[in-house]
N, C-alpha and C. Protein backbone atom coordinates (compact mmCIF):
# COMPACT_ATOMS: atom_id res chain seq x y z
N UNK A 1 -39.48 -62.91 -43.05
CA UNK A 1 -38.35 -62.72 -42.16
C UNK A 1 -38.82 -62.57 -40.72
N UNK A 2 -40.17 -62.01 -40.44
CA UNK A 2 -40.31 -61.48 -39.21
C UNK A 2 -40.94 -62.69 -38.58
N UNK A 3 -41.68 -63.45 -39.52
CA UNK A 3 -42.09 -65.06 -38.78
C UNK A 3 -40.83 -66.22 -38.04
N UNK A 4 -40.27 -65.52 -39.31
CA UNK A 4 -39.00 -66.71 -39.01
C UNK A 4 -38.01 -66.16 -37.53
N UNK A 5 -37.95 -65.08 -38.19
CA UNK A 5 -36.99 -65.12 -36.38
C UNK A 5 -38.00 -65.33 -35.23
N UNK A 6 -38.99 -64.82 -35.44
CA UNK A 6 -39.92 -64.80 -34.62
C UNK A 6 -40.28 -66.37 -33.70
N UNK A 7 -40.25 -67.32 -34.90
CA UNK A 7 -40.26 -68.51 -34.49
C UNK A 7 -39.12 -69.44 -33.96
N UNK A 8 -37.67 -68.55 -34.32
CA UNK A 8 -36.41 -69.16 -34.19
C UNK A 8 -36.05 -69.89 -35.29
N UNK A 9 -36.32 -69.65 -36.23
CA UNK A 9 -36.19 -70.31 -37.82
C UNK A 9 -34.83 -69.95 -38.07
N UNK A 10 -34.34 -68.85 -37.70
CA UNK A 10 -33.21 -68.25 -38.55
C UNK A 10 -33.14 -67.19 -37.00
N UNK A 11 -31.24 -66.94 -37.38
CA UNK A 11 -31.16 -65.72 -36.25
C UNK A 11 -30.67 -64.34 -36.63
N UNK A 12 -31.24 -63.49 -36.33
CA UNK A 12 -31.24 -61.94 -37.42
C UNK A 12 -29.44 -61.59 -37.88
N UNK A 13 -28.38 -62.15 -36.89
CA UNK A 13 -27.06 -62.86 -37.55
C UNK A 13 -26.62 -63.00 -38.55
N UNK A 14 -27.70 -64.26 -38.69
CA UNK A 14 -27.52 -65.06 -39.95
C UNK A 14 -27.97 -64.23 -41.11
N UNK A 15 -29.07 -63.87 -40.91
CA UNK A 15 -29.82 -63.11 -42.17
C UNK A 15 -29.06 -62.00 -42.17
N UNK A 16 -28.24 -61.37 -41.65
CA UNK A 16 -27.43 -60.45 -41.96
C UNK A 16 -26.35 -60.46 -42.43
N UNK A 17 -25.40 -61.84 -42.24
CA UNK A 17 -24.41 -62.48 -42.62
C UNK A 17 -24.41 -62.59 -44.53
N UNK A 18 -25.72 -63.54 -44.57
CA UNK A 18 -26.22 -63.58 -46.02
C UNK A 18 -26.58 -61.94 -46.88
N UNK A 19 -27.39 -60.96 -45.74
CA UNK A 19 -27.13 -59.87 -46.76
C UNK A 19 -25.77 -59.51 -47.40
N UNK A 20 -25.17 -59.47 -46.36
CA UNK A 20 -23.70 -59.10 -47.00
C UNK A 20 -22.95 -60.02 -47.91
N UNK A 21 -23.25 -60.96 -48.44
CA UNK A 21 -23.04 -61.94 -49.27
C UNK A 21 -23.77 -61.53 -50.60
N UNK A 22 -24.47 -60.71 -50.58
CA UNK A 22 -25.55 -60.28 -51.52
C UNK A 22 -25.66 -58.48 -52.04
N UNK A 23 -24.27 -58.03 -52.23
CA UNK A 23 -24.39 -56.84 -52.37
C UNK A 23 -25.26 -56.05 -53.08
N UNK A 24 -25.69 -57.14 -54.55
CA UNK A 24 -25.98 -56.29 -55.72
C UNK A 24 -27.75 -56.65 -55.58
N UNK A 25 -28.49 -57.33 -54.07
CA UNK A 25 -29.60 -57.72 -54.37
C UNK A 25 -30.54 -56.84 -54.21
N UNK A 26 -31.62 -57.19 -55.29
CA UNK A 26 -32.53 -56.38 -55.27
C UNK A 26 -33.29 -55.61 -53.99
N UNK A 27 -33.62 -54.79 -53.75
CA UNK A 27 -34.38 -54.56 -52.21
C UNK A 27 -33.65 -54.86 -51.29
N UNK A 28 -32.13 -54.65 -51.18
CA UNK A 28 -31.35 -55.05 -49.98
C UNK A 28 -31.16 -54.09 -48.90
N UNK A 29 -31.64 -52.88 -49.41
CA UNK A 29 -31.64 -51.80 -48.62
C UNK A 29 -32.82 -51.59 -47.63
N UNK A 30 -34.15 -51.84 -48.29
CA UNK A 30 -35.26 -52.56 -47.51
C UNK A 30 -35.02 -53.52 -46.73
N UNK A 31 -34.81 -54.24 -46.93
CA UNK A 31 -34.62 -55.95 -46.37
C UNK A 31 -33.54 -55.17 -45.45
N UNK A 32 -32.80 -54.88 -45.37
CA UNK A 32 -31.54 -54.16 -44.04
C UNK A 32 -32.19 -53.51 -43.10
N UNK A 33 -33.00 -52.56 -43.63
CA UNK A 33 -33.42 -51.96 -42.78
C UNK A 33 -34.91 -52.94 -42.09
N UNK A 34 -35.55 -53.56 -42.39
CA UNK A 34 -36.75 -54.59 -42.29
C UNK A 34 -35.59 -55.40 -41.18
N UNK A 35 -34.27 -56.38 -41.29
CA UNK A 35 -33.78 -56.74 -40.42
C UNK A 35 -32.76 -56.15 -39.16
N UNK A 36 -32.51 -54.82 -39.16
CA UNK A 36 -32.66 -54.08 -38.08
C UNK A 36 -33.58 -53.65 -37.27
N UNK A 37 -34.86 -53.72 -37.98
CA UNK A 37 -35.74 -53.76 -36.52
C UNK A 37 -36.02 -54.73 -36.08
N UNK A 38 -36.37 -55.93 -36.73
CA UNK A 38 -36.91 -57.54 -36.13
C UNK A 38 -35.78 -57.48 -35.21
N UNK A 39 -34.18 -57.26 -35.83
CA UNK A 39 -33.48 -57.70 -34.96
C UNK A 39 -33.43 -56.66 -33.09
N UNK A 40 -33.69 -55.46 -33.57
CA UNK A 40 -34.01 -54.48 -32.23
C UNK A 40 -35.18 -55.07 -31.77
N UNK A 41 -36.27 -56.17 -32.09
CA UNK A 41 -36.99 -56.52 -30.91
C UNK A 41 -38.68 -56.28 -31.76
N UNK A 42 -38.50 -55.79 -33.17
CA UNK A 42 -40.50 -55.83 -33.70
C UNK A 42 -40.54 -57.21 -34.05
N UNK A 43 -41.69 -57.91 -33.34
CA UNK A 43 -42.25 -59.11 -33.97
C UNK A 43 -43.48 -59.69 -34.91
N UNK A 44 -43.92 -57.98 -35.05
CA UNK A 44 -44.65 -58.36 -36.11
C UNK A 44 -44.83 -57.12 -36.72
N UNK A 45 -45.27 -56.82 -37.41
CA UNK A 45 -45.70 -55.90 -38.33
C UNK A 45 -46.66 -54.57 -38.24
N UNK A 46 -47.12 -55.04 -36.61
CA UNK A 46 -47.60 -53.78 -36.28
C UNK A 46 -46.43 -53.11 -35.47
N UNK A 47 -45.59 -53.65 -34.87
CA UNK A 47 -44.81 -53.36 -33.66
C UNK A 47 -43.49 -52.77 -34.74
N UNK A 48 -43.35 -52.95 -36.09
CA UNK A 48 -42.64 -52.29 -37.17
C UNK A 48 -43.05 -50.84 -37.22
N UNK A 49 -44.57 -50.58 -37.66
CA UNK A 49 -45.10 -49.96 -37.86
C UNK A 49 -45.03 -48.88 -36.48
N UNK A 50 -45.38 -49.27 -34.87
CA UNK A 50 -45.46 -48.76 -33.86
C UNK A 50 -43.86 -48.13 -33.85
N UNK A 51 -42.87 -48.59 -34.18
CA UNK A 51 -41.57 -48.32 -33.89
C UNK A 51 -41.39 -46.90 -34.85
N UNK A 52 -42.04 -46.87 -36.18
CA UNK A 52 -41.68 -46.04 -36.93
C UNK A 52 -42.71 -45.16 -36.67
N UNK A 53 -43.90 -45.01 -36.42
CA UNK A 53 -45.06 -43.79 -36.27
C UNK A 53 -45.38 -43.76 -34.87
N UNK A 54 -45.23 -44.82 -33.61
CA UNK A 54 -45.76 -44.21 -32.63
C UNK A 54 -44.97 -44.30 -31.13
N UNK A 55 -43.99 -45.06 -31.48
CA UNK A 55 -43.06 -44.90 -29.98
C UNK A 55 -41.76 -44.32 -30.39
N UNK A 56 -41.91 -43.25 -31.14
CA UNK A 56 -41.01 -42.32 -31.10
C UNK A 56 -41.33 -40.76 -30.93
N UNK A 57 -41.92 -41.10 -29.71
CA UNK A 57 -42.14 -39.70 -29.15
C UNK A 57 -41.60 -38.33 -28.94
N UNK A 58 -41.37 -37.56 -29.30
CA UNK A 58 -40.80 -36.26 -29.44
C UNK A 58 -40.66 -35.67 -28.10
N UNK A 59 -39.52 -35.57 -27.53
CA UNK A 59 -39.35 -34.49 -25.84
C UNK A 59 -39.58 -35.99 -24.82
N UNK A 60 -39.21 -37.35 -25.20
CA UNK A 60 -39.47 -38.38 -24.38
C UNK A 60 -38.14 -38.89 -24.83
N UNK A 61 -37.30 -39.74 -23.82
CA UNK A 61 -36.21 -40.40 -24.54
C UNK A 61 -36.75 -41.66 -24.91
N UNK A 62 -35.51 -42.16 -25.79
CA UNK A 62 -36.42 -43.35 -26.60
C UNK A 62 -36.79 -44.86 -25.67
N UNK A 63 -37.92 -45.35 -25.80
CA UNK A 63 -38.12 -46.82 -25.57
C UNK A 63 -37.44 -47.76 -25.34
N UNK A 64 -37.65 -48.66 -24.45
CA UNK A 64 -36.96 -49.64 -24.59
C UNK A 64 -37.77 -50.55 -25.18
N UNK A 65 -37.36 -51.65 -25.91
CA UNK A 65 -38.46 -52.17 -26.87
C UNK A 65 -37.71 -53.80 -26.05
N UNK A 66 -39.60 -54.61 -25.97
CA UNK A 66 -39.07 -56.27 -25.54
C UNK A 66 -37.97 -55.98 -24.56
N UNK A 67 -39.02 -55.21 -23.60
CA UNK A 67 -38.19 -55.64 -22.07
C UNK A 67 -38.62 -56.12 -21.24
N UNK A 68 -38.22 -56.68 -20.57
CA UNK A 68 -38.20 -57.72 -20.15
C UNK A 68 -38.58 -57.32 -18.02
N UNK A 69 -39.72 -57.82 -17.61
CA UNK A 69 -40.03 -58.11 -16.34
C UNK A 69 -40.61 -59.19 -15.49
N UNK A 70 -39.85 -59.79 -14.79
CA UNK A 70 -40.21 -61.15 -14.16
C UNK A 70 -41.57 -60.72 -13.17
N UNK A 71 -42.50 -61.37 -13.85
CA UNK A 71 -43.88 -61.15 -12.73
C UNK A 71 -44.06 -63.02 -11.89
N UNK A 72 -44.67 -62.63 -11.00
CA UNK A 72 -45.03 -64.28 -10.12
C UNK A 72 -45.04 -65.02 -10.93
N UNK A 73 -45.39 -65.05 -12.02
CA UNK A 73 -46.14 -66.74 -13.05
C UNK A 73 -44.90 -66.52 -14.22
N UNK A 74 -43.92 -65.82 -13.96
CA UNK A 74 -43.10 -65.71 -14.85
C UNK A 74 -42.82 -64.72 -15.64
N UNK A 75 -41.15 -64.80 -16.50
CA UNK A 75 -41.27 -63.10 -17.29
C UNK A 75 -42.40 -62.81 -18.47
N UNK A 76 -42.27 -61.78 -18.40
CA UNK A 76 -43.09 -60.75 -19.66
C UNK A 76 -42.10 -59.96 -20.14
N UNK A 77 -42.64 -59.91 -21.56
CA UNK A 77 -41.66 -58.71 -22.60
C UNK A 77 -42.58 -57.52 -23.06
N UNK A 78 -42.21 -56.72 -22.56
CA UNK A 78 -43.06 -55.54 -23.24
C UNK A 78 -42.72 -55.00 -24.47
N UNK A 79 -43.93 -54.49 -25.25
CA UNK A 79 -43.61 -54.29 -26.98
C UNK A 79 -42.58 -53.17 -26.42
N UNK A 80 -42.85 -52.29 -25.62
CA UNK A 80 -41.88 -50.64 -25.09
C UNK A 80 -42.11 -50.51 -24.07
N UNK A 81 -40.94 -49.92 -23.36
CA UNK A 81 -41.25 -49.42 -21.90
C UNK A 81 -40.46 -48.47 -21.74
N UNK A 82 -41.12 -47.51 -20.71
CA UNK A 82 -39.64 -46.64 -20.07
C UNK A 82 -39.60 -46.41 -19.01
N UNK A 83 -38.88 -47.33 -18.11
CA UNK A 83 -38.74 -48.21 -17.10
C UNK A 83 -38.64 -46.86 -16.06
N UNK A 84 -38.18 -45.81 -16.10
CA UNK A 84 -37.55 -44.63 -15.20
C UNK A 84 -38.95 -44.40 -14.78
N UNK A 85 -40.02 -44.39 -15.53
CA UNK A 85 -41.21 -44.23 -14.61
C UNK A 85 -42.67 -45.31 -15.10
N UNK A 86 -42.20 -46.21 -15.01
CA UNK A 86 -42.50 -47.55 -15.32
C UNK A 86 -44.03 -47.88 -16.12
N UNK A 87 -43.80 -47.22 -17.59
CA UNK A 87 -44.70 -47.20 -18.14
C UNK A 87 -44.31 -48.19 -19.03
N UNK A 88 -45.49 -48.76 -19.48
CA UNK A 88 -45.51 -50.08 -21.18
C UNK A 88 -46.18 -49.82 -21.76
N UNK A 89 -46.27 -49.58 -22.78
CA UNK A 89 -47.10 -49.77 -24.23
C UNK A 89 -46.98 -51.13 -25.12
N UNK A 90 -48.20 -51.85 -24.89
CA UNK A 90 -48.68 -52.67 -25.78
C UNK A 90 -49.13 -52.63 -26.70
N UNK A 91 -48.96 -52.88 -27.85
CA UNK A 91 -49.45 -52.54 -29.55
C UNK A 91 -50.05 -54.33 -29.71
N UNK A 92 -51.57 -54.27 -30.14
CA UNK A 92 -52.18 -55.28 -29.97
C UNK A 92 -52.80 -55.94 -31.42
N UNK A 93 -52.04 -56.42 -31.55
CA UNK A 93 -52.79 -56.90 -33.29
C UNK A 93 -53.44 -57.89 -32.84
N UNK A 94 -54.43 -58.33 -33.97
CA UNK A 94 -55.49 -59.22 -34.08
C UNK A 94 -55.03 -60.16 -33.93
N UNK A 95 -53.95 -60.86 -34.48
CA UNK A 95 -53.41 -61.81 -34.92
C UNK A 95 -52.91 -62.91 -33.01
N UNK A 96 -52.52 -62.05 -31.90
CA UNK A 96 -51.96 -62.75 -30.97
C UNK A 96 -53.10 -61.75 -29.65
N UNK A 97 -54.18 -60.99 -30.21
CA UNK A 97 -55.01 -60.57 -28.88
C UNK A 97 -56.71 -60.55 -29.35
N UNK A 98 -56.89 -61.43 -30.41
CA UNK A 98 -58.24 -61.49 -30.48
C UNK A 98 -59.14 -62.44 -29.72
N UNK A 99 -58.61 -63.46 -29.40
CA UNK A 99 -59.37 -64.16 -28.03
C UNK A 99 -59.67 -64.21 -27.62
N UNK A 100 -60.65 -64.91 -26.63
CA UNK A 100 -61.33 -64.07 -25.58
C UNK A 100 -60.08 -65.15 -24.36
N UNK A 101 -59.07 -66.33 -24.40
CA UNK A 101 -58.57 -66.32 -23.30
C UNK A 101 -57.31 -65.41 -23.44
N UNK A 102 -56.82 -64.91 -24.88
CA UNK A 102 -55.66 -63.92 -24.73
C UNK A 102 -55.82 -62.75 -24.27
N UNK A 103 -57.25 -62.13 -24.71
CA UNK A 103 -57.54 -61.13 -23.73
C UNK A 103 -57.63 -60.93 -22.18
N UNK A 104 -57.68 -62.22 -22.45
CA UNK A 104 -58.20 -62.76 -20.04
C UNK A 104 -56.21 -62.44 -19.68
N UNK A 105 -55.91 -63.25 -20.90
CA UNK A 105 -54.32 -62.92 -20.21
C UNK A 105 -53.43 -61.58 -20.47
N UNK A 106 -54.17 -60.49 -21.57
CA UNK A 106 -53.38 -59.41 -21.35
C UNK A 106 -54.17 -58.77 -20.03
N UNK A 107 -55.44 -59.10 -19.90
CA UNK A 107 -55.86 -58.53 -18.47
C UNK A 107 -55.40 -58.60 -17.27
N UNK A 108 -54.66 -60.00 -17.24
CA UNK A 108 -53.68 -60.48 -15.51
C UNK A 108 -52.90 -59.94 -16.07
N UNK A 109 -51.80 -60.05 -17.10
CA UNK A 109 -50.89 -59.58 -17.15
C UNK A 109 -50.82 -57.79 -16.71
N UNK A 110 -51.66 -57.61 -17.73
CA UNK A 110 -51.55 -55.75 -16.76
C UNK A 110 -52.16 -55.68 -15.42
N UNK A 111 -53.02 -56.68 -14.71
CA UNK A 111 -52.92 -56.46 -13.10
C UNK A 111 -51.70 -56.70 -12.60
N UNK A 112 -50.52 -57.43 -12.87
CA UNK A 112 -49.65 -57.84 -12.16
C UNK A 112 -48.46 -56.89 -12.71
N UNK A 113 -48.46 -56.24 -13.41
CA UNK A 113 -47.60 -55.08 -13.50
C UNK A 113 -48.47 -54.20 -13.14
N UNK A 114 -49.11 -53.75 -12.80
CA UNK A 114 -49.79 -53.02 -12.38
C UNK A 114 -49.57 -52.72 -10.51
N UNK A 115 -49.56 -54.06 -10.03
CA UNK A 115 -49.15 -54.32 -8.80
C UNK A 115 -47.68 -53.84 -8.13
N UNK A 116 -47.06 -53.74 -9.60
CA UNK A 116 -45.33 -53.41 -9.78
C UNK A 116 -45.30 -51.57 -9.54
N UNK A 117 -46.51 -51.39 -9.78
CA UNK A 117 -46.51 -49.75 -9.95
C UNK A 117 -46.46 -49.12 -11.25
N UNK A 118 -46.42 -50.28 -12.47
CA UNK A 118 -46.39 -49.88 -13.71
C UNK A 118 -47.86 -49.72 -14.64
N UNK A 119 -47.54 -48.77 -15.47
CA UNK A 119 -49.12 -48.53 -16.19
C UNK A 119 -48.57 -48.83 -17.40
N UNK A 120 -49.73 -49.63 -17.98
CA UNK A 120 -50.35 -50.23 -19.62
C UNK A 120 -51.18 -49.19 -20.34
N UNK A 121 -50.42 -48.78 -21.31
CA UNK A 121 -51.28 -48.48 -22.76
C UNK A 121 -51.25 -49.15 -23.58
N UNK A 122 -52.85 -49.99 -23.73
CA UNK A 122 -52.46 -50.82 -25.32
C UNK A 122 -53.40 -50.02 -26.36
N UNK A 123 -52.58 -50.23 -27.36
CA UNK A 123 -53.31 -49.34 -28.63
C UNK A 123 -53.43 -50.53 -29.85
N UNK A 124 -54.96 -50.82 -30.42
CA UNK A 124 -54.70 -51.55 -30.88
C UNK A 124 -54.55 -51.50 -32.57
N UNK A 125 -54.55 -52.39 -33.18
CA UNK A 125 -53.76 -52.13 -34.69
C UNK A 125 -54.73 -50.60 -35.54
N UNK A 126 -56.11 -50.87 -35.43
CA UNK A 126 -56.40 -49.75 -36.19
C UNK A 126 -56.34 -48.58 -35.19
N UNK A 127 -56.39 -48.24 -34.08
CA UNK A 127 -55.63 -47.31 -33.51
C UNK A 127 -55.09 -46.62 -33.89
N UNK A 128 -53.54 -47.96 -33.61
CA UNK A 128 -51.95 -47.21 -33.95
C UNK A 128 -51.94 -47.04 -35.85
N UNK A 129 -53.02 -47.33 -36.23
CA UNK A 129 -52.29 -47.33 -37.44
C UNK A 129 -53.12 -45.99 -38.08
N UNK A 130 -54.25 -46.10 -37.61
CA UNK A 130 -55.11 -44.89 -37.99
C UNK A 130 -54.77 -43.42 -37.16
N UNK A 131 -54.69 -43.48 -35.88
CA UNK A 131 -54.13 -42.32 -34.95
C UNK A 131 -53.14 -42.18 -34.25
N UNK A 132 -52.26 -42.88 -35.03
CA UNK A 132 -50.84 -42.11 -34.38
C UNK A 132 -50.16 -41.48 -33.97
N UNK A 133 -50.57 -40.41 -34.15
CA UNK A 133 -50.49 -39.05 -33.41
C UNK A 133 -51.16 -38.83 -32.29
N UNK A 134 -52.45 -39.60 -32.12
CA UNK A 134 -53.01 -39.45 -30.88
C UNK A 134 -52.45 -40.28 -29.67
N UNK A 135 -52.00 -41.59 -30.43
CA UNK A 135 -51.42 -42.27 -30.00
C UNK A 135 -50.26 -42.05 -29.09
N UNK A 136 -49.02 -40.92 -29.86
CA UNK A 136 -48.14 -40.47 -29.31
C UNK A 136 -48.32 -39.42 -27.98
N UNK A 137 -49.17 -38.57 -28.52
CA UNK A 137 -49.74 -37.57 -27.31
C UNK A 137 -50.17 -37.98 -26.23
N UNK A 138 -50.91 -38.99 -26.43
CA UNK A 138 -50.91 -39.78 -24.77
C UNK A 138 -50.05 -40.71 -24.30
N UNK A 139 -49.13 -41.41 -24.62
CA UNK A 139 -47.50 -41.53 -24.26
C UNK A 139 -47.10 -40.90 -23.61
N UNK A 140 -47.12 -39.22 -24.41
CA UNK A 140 -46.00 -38.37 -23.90
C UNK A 140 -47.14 -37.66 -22.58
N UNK A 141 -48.63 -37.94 -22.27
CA UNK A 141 -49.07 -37.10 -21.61
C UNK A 141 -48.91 -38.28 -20.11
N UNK A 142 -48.82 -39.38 -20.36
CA UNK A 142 -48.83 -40.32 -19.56
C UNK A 142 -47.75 -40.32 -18.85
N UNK A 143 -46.21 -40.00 -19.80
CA UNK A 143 -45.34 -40.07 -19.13
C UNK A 143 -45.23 -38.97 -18.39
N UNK A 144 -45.47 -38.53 -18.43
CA UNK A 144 -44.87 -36.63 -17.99
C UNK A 144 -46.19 -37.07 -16.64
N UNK A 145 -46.79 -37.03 -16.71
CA UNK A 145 -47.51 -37.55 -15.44
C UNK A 145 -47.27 -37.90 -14.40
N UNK A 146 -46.49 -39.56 -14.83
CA UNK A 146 -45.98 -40.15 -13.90
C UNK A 146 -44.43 -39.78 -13.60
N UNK A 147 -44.09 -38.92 -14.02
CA UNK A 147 -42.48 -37.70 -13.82
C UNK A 147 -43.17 -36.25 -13.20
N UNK A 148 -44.57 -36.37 -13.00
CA UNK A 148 -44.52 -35.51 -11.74
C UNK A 148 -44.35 -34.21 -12.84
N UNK A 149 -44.75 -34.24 -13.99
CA UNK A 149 -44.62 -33.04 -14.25
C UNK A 149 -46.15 -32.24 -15.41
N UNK A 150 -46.57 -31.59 -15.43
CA UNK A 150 -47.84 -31.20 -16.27
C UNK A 150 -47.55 -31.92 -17.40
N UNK A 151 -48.69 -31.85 -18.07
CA UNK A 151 -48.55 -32.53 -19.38
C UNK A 151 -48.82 -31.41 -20.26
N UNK A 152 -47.74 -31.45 -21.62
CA UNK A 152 -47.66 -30.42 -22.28
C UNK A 152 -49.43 -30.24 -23.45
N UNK A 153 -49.29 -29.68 -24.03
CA UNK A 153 -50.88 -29.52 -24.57
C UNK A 153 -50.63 -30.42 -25.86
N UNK A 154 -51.17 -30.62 -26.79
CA UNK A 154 -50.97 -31.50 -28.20
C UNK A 154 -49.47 -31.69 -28.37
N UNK A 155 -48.89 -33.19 -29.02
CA UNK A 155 -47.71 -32.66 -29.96
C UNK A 155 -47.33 -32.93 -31.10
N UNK A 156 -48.92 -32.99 -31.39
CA UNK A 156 -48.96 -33.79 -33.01
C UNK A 156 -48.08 -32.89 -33.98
């Protein structure tokens, strides 16, 4: 499901249209909830995972997920942001940042938001998937930072 919208195969709509055509199906309650987030904006399976263990920060309001900022060479979508004090978190799987030219391009890309006044945290898959909690704590220590305000001590 998450390839396919991902690729424009199908539109999270549609696949929702058909759940409901499908009351009695097996795993439909999974699969609902699996197409409420693709459709809120996870495109892969770490950014599932990031949504449920690490950009839901506690004493932070929530993310905006795949938002969207026009830089010189064109827009960018951030996995999360929270634009009020213009932070992004990038969640980096293997799969679309193991490269050495995708890496050259998450590198311009965070100079040129960077230029915007915005700061990049990327955390990458065994990271977010192994320290999530650490993960979150510096979110919330990052943001509170750039809000001008101390950063609280742990909030695992």
């Amino acid at each position: 499901m998450i390839r396919a919208v991902r690729e424009r195969r199908v539109a999270p709509e549609h696949m929702a249209a058909e759940l409901g055509r499908r009351p009695n199906l097996p795993g439909r309650a999974a699969l609902q909830e699996l197409l409420r987030l693709v459709a809120g904006g996870s495109h892969s399976e770490l950014e599932i995972f990031g949504v449920r263990h690490v950009l839901s920060v506690p004493g932070l309001p929530e993310c905006r997920r795949q938002y969207r900022i026009d830089l010189p060479d064109g827009p960018v979508f951030l996995d999360a942001a929270w634009p009020d004090v213009r932070l992004a978190v990038e969640l980096d799987g293997a799969a679309f940042h193991r490269s050495a030219p995708a890496r050259e391009r998450d590198l311009r890309r965070d100079a040129a938001l960077a230029a915007l006044g915005w700061q990049t945290l990327r955390f990458s898959f065994r990271r977010a998937t192994t320290e999530a909690p650490a993960c979150r704590a510096q979110i919330a220590r990052t943001y509170r930072s750039r809000q001008g305000v101390a950063p609280w001590p742990d909030i695992r």
